[in-house]
Protein backbone atom coordinates (compact mmCIF):
# COMPACT_ATOMS: atom_id res chain seq x y z
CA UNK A 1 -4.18 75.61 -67.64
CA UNK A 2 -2.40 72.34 -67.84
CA UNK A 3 -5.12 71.09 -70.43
CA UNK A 4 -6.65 68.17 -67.26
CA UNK A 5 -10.12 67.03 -67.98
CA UNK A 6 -12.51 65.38 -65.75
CA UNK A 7 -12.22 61.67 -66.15
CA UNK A 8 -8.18 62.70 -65.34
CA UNK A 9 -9.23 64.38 -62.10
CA UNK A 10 -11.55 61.29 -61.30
CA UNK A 11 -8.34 59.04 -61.63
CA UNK A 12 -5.93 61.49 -59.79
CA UNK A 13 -8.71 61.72 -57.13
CA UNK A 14 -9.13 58.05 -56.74
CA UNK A 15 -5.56 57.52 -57.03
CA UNK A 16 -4.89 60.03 -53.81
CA UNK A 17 -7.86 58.30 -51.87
CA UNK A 18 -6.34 54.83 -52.11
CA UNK A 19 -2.62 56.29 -51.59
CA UNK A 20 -3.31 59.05 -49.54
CA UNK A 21 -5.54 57.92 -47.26
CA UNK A 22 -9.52 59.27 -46.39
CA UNK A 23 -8.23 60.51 -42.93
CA UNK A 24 -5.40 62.35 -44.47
CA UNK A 25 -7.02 63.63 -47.68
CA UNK A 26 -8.68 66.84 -45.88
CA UNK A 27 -4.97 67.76 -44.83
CA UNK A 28 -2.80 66.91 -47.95
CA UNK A 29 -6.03 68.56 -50.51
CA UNK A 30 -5.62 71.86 -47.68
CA UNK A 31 -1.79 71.82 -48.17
CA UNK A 32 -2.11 71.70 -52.27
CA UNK A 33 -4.77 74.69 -52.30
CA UNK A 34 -2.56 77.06 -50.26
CA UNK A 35 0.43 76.15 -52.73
CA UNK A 36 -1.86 76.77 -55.52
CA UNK A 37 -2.97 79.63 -53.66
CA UNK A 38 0.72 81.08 -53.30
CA UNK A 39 1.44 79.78 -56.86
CA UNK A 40 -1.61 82.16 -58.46
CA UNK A 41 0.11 85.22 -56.11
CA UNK A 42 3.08 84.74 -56.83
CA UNK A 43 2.45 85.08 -60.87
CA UNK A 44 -0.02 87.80 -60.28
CA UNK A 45 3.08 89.68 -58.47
CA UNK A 46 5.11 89.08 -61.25
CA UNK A 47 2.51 90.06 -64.10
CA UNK A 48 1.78 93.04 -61.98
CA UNK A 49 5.87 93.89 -61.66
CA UNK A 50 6.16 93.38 -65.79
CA UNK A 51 3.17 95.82 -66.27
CA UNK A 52 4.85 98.68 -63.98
CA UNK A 53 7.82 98.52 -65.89
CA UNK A 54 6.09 98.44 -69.72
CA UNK A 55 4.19 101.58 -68.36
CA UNK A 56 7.81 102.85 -66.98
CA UNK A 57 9.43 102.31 -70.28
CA UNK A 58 6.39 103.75 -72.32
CA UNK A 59 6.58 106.87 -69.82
CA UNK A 60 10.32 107.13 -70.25
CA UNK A 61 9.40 107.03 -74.22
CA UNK A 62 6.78 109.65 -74.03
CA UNK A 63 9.10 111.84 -72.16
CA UNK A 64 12.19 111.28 -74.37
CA UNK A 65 9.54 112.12 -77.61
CA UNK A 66 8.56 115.20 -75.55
CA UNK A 67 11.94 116.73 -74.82
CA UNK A 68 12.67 115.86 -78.07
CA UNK A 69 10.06 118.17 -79.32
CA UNK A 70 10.62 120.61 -77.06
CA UNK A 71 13.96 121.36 -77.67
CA UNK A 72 13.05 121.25 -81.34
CA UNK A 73 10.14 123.83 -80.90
CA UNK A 74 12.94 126.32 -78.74
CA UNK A 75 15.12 125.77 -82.02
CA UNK A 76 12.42 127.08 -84.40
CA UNK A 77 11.59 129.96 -81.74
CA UNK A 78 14.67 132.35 -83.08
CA UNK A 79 13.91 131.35 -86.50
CA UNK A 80 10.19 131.82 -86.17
CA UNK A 81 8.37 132.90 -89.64
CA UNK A 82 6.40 135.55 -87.87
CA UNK A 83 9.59 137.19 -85.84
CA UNK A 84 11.42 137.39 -88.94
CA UNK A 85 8.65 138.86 -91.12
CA UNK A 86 8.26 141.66 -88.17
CA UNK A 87 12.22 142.44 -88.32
CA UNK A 88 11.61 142.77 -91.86
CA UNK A 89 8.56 145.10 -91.89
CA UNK A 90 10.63 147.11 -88.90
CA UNK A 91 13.72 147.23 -90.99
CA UNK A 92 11.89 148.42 -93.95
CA UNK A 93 10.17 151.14 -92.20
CA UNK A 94 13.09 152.39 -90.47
CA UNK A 95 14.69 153.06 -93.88
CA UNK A 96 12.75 156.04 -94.01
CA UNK A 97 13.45 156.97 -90.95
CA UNK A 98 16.43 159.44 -90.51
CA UNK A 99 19.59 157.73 -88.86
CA UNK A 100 19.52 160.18 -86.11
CA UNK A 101 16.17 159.39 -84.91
CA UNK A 102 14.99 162.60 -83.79
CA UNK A 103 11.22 163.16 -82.46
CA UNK A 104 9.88 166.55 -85.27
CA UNK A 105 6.84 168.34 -84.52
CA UNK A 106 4.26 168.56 -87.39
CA UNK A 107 5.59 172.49 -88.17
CA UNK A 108 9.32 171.11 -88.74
CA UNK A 109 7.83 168.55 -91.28
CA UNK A 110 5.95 171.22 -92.92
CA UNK A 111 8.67 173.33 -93.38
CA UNK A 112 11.31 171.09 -94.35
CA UNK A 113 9.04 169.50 -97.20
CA UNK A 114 8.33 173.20 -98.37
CA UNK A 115 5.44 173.62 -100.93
CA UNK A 116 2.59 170.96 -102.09
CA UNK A 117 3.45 168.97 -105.40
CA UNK A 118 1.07 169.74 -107.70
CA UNK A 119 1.27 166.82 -110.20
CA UNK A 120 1.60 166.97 -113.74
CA UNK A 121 0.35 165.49 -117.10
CA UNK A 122 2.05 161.83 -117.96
CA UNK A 123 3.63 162.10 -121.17
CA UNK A 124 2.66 160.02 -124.29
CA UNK A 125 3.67 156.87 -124.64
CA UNK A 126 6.81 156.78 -126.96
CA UNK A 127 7.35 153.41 -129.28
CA UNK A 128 9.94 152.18 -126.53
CA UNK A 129 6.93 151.99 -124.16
CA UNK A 130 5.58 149.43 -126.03
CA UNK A 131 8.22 147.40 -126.85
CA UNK A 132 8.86 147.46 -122.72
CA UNK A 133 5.43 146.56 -122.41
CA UNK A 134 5.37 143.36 -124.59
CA UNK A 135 8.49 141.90 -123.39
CA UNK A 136 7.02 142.20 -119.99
CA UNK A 137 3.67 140.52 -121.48
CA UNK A 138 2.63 137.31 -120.18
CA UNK A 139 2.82 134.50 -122.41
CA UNK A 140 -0.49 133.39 -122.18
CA UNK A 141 -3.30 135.52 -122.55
CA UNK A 142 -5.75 135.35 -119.93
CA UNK A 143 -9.15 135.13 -119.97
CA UNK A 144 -12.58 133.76 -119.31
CA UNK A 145 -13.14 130.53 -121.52
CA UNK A 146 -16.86 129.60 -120.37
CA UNK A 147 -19.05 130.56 -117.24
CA UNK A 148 -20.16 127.73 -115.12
CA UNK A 149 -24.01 128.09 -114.88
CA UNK A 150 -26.11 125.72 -112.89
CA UNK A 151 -28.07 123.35 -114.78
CA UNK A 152 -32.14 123.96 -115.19
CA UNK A 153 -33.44 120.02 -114.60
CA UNK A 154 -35.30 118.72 -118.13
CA UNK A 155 -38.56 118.06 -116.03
CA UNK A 156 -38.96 121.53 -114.46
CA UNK A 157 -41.81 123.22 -116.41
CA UNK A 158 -41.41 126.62 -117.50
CA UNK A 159 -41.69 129.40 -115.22
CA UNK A 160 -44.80 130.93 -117.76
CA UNK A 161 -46.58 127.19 -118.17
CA UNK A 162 -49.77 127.99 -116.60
CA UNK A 163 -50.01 125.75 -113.39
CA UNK A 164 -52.62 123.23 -113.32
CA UNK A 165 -55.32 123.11 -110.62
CA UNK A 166 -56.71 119.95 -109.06
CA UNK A 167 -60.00 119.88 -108.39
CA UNK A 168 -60.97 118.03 -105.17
């Protein structure tokens, strides 16, 4: 602590015999342990004070990052992906729906879409077809350049290699 080695202590020990006195030395070496003693509690208090209030700042930080994500996850809650893909898929179905939203019985849809559609022959293709069809070609043609096929090791033997037999 205040870097004292022995042969110092000797001297400060003789040096407080001869001034001190041996009568008085039990008293005065009592006196300067219980200020050592309330020097040692004293920066133990103080250490211990310091480390309540780094863990009160780091809590205060931990809370602050927290609210701080909070109130960034209840921003991204009305702009969720998910809710706005379902609004989507709802809106697109209800553009079939009539705007007068009316429950029908299967015998009202049956008569209001009259007879079955029988369908019919697809004509031929006419030259505009095909020029329709190449502009919307890809560019690059696609296709399958080589296969990957696992590789046989060199020192495998043929599966018909007749398979030696040792003797024992």
């Amino acid at each position: 602590m205040f870097d004292i080695g022995w042969s110092e202590l000797v001297v400060i020990a003789v040096v407080a015999l001869i001034a001190i006195g041996p009568k008085e030395l039990p008293g005065v070496l009592r006196a300067v342990g219980q200020w050592v003693g309330k020097a040692r509690k004293m920066a133990a208090e103080f250490q211990g004070q310091f480390q309540e209030a780094m863990r009160e700042a780091e809590m205060a930080d931990i809370k602050k990052s927290f609210d701080e994500v909070k109130e960034a996850a209840t921003g991204f809650a009305g702009a969720n992906v998910m809710t706005e893909l379902k609004k989507d898929v709802t809106d697109a179905l209800a553009i079939d729906k009539p705007v007068d939203a009316q429950v029908t019985s299967d015998a009202q849809v049956a008569s209001a879409i009259g007879e079955p559609v029988t369908p019919t022959e697809p004509a031929q293709p006419t030259p505009q077809t095909f020029v329709e069809a190449e502009t919307h070609a890809m560019p690059e043609q696609l296709g399958i350049i080589r296969e990957n096929q696992p590789a046989l090791p060199e020192a495998a033997a043929p599966a018909d290699a007749p398979k030696e037999a040792k003797a024992s």
